[in-house]
Protein backbone atom coordinates (compact mmCIF):
# COMPACT_ATOMS: atom_id res chain seq x y z
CA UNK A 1 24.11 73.38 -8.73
CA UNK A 2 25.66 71.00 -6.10
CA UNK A 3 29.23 69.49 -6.63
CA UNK A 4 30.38 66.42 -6.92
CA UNK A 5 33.85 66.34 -5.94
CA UNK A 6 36.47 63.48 -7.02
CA UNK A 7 40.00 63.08 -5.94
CA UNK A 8 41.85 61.17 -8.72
CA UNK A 9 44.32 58.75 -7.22
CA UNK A 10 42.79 55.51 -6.31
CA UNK A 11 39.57 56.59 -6.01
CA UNK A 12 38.70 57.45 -9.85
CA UNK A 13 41.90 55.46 -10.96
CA UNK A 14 43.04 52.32 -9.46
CA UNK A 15 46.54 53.58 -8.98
CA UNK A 16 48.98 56.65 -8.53
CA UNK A 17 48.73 58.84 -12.09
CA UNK A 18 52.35 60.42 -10.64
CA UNK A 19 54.26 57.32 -10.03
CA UNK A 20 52.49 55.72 -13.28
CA UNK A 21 53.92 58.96 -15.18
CA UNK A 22 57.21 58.36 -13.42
CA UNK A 23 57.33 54.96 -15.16
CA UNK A 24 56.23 56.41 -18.31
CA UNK A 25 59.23 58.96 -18.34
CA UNK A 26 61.75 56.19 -17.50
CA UNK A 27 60.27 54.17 -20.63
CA UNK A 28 60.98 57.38 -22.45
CA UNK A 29 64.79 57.66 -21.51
CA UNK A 30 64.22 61.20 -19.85
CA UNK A 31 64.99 59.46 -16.45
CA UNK A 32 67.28 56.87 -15.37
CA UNK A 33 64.99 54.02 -14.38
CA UNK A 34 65.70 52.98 -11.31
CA UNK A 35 67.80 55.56 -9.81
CA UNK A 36 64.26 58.06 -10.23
CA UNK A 37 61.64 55.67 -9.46
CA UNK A 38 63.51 54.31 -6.12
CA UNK A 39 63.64 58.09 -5.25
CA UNK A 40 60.11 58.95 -6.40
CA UNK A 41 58.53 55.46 -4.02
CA UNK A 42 60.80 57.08 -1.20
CA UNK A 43 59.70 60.89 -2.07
CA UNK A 44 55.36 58.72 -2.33
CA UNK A 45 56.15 57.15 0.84
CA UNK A 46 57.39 60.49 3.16
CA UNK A 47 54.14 61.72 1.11
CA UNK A 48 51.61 59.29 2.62
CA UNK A 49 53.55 59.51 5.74
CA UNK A 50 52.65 63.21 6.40
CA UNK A 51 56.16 64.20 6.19
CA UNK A 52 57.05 65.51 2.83
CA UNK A 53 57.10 69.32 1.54
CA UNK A 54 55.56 69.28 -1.81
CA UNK A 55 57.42 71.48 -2.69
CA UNK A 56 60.56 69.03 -2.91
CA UNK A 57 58.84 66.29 -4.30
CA UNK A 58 57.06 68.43 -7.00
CA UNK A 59 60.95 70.04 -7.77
CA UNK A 60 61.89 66.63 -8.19
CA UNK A 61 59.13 65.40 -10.39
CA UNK A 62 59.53 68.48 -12.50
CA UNK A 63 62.91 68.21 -13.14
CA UNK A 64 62.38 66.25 -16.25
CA UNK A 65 60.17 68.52 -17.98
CA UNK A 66 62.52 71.99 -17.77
CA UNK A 67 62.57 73.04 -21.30
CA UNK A 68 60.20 70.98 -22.57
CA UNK A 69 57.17 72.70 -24.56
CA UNK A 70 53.28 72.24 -23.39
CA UNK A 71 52.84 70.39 -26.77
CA UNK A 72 55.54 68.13 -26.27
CA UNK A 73 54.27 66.98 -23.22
CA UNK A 74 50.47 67.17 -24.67
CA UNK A 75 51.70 64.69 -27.14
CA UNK A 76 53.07 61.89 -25.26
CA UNK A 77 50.81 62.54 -22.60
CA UNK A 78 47.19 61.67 -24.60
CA UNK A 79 48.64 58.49 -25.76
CA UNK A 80 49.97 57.53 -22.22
CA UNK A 81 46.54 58.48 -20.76
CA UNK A 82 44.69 56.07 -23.52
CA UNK A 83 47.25 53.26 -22.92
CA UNK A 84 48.38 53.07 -19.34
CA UNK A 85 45.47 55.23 -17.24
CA UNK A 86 42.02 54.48 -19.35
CA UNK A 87 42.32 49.98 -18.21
CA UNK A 88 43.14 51.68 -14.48
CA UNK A 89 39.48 53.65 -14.83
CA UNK A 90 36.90 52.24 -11.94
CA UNK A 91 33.87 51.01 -13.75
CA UNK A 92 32.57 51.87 -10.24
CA UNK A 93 33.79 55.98 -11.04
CA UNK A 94 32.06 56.29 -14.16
CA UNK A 95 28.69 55.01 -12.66
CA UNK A 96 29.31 57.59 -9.85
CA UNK A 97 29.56 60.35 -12.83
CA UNK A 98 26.67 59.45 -14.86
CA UNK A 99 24.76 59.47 -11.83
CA UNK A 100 25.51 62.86 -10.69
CA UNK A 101 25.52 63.97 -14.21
CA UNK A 102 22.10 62.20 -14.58
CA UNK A 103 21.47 64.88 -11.08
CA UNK A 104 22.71 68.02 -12.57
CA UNK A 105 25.62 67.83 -10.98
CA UNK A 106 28.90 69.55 -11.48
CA UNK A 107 31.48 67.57 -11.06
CA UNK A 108 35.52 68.60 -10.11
CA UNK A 109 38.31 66.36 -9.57
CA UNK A 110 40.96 68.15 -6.92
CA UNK A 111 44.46 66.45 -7.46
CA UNK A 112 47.93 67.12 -5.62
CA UNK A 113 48.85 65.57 -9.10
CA UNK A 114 50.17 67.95 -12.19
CA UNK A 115 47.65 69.51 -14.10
CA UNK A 116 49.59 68.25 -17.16
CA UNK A 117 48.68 64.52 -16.25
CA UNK A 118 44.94 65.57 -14.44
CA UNK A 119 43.82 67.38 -16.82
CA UNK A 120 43.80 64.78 -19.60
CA UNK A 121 43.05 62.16 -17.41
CA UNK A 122 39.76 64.13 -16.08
CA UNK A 123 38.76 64.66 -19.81
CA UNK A 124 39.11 60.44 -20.81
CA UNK A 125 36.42 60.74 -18.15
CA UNK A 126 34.16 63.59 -18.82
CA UNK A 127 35.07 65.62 -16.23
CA UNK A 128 36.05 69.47 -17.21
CA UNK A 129 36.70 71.08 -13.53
CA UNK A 130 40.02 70.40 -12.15
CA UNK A 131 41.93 71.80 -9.62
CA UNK A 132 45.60 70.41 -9.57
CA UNK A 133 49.32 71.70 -8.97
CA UNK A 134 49.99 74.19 -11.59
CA UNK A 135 53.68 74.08 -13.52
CA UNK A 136 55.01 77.16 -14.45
CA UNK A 137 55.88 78.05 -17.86
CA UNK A 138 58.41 80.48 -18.85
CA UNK A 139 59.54 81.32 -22.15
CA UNK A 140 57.05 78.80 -23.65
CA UNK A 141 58.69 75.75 -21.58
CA UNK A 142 58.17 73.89 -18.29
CA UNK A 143 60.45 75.49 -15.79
CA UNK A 144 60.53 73.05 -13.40
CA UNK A 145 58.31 75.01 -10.81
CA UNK A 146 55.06 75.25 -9.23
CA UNK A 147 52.74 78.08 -9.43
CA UNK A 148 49.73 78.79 -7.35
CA UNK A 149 48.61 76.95 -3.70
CA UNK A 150 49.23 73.44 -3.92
CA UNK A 151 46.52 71.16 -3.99
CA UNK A 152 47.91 68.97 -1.38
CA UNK A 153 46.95 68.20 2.16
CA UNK A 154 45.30 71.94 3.50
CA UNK A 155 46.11 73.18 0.14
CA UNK A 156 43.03 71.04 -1.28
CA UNK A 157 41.01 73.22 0.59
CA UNK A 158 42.70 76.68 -0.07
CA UNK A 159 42.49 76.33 -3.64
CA UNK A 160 38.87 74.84 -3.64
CA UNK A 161 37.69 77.66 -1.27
CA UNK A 162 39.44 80.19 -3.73
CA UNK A 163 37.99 78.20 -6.88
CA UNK A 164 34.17 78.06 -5.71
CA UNK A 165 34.85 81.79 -4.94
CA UNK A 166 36.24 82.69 -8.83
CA UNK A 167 32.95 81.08 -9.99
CA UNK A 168 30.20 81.36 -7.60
CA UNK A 169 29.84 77.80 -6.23
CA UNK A 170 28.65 77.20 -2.44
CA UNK A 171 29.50 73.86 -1.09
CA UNK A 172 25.53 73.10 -0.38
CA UNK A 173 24.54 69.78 -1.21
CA UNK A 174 28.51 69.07 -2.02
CA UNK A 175 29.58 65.45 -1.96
CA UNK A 176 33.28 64.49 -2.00
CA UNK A 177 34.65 60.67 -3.18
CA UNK A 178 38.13 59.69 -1.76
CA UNK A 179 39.63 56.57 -0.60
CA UNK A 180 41.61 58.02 1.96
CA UNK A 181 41.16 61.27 4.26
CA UNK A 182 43.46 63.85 4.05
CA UNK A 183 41.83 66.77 4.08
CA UNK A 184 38.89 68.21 2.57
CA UNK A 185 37.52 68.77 6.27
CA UNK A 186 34.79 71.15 4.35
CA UNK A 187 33.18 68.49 2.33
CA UNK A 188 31.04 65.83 3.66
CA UNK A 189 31.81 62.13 2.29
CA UNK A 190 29.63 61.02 -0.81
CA UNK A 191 27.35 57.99 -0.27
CA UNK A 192 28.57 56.44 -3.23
CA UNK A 193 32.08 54.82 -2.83
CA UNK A 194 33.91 53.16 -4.97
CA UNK A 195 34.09 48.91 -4.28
């Protein structure tokens, strides 16, 4: 069955989920507001400028879940996702998805976003298949690190090659929806853009 592959930022949203959820945490009190989000626009801008390990920024955005339980986060994560991500949804994106649906397509969003946030936000939309950074979890909490390739820049590519691997996928008659290039150099741009 051919893919249909989504990235998330700006391209199924009309925004960044990680610097929205940055927000969201300083609304919450787990950060101090402007002494993380001026870090987190520098850490989004060395991002966009090619220069930033993800490693450090993801160390830095995971800071404020250590010790925090998957079900704490799964509960002030659906209501963010209903009130802050579903108005930022492209009316555009979900056309895009019924159509391929309406194909037989499967469809996978690939994020260098945390699954925590991607996951959810895929589902508001229908879409199961998500590659995004994995956070590790020790002792039942978030431990602040990654697991697993990154899905950022070549690491998009890494972890789809190993994921259409683990469940028999080819890349025939793949499409791939971005707004920006940064790497999927194996997928061939979709005809159907959003705006």
């Amino acid at each position: 069955m051919p893919l249909a592959i989504f990235d998330l930022d700006d391209t199924l949203i009309d925004g960044d989920s990680s610097a929205l959820w940055n927000e969201q945490m300083a609304r919450l009190g787990w950060v101090d507001p402007a002494a993380f989000v001026e870090r987190s626009e520098a850490l989004m801008r060395a991002y966009h400028e090619g220069s930033l390990s993800m490693e450090q920024f993801m160390a830095f955005a995971l800071e404020p879940m250590i010790g925090r339980t998957e079900e704490e986060l799964e509960h002030l994560v659906e209501p963010w996702v209903e009130e802050v991500i579903e108005p930022l949804i492209h009316s555009d994106a979900t056309r895009v998805i019924a159509h391929h649906r309406s194909l037989g397509n499967r469809i996978l969003v690939i994020s260098a976003t945390a699954r925590f946030l991607v996951a959810p936000i895929a589902a508001r939309i229908g879409i199961d298949d998500v590659l995004a950074i994995d956070c590790e979890i020790a002792h039942g909490v978030y431990s602040g690190r990654t697991e697993g390739i990154l899905t950022y820049r070549e690491g998009k590519v890494a972890r789809l090659e190993q994921w259409l691997a683990e469940q028999g996928e080819s890349l025939e008659g793949a499409s791939f929806s971005r707004t920006h290039a940064t790497t999927c150099r194996c997928c061939k741009p979709s005809p159907t853009r959003r705006r």
